[in-house]
C-alpha atoms as a PDB file:
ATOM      1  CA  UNK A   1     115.103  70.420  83.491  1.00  0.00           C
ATOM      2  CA  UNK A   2     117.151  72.964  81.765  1.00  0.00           C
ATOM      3  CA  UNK A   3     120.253  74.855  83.044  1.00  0.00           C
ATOM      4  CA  UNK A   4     118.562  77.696  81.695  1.00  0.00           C
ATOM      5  CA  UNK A   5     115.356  77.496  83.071  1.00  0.00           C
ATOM      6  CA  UNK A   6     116.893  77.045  86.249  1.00  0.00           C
ATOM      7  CA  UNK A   7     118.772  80.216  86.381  1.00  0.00           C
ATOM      8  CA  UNK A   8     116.136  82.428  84.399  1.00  0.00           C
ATOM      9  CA  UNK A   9     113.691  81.105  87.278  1.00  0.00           C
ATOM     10  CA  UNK A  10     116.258  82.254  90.105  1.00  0.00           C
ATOM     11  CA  UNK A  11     117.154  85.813  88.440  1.00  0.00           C
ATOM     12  CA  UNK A  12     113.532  86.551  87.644  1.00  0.00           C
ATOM     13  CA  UNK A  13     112.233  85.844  90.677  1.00  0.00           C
ATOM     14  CA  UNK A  14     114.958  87.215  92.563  1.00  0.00           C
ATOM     15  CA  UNK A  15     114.537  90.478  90.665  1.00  0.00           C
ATOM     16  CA  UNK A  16     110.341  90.284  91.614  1.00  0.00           C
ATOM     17  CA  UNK A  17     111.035  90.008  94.993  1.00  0.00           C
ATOM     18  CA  UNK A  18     113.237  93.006  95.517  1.00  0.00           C
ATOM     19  CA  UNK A  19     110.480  94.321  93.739  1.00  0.00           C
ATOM     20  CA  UNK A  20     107.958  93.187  96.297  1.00  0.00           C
ATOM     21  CA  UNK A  21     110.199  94.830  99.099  1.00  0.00           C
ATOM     22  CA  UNK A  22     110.295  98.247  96.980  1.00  0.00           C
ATOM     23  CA  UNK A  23     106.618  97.751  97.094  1.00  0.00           C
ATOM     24  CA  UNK A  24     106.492  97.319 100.495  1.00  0.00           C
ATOM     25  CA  UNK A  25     108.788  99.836 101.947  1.00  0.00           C
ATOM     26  CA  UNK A  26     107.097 103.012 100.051  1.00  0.00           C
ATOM     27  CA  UNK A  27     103.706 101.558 100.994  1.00  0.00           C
ATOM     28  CA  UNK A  28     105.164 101.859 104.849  1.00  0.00           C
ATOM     29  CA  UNK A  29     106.842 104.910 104.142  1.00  0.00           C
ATOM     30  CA  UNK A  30     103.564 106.768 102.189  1.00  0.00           C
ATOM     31  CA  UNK A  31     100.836 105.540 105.166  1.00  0.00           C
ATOM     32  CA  UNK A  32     103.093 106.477 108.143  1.00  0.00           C
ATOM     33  CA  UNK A  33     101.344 109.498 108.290  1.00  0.00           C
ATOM     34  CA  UNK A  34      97.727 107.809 108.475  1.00  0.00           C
ATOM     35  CA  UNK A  35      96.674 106.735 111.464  1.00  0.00           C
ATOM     36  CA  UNK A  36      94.106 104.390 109.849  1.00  0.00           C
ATOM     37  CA  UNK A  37      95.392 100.488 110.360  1.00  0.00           C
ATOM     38  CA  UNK A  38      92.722  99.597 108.609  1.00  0.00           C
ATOM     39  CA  UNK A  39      93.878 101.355 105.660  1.00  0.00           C
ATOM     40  CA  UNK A  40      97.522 100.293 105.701  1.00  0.00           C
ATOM     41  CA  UNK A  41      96.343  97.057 105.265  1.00  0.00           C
ATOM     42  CA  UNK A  42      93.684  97.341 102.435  1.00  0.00           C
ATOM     43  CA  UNK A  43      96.224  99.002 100.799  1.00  0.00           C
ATOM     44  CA  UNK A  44      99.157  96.630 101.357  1.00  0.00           C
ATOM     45  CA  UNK A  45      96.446  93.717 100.542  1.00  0.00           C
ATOM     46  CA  UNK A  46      95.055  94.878  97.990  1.00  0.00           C
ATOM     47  CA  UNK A  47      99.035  95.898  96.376  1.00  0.00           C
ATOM     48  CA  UNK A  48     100.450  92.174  96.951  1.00  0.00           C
ATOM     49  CA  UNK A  49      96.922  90.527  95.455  1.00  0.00           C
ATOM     50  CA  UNK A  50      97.628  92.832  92.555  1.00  0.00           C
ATOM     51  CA  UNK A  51     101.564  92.237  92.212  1.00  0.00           C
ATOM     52  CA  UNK A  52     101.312  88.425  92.436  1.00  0.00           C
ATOM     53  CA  UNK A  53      98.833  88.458  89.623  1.00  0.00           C
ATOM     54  CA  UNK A  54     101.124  90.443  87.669  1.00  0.00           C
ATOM     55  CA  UNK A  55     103.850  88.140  88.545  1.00  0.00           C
ATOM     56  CA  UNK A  56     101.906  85.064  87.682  1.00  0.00           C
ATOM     57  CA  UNK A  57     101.620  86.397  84.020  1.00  0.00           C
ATOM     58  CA  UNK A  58     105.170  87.848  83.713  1.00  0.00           C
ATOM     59  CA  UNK A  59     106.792  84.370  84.459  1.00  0.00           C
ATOM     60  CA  UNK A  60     107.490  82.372  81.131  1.00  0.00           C
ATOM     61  CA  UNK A  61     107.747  79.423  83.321  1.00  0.00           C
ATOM     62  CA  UNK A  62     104.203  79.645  84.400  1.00  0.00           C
ATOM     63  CA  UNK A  63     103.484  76.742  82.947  1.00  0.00           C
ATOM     64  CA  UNK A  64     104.838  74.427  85.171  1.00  0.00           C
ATOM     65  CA  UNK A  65     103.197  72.802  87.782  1.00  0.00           C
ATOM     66  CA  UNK A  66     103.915  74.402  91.493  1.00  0.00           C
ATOM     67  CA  UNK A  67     105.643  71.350  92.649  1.00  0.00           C
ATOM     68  CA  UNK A  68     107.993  71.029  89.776  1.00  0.00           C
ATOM     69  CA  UNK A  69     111.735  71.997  90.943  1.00  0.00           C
ATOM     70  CA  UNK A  70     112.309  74.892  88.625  1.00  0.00           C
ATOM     71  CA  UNK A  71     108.879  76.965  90.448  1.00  0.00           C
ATOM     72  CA  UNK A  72     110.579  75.628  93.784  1.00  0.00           C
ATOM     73  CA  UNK A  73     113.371  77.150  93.706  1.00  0.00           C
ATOM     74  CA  UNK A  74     112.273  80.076  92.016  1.00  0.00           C
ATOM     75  CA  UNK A  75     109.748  80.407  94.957  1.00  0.00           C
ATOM     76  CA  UNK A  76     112.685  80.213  97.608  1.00  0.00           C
ATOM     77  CA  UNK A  77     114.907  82.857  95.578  1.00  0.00           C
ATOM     78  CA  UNK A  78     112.126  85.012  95.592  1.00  0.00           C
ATOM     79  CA  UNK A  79     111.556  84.308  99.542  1.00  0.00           C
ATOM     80  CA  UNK A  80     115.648  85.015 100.121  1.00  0.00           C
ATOM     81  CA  UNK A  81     115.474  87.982  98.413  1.00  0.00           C
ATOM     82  CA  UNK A  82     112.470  89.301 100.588  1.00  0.00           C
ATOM     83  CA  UNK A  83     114.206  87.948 103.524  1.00  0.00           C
ATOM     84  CA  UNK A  84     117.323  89.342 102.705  1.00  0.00           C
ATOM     85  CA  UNK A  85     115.848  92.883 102.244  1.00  0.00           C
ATOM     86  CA  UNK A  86     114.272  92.264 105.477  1.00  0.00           C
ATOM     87  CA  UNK A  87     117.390  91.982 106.984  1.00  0.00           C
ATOM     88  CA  UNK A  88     119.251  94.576 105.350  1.00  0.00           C
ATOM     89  CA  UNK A  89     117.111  97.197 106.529  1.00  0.00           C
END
């Protein structure tokens, strides 16, 4: 495990999650006026299925397994950063 692995794995995915959150708060904002749920959430779906595919092929370090420690704790910087964005609004 490299030292810089580890900390592209932690920037990158930080930086996709705050993505993810942009993604998600002007998806909220834009269908506030609907009154369709059903929408909303074809919509938000169909946005996240499409982002996570994109993020899958960004990642240079795609090709390590999902239990290896560098895609762990790129996972949970990419959960903190979500969770953090959470927060903060």
């Amino acid at each position: 495990m490299k030292p810089k692995d580890l900390f592209w794995s932690i920037v990158l995915n930080g930086f996709l999650g705050y993505l993810w959150s942009l993604f998600y708060w002007d998806i909220t904002d834009l269908t506030r006026v609907w009154d369709h749920f059903l929408s909303k959430a074809i919509i938000f779906i169909l946005g996240s299925f499409l982002f996570g595919e994109i993020v899958n092929r960004v990642s240079p370090l795609h090709e390590y397994k999902w239990n290896h420690p560098i895609r762990i704790i790129g996972a949970a910087s990419y959960l903190l950063v979500v969770l953090l964005c959470f927060y903060a609004r």
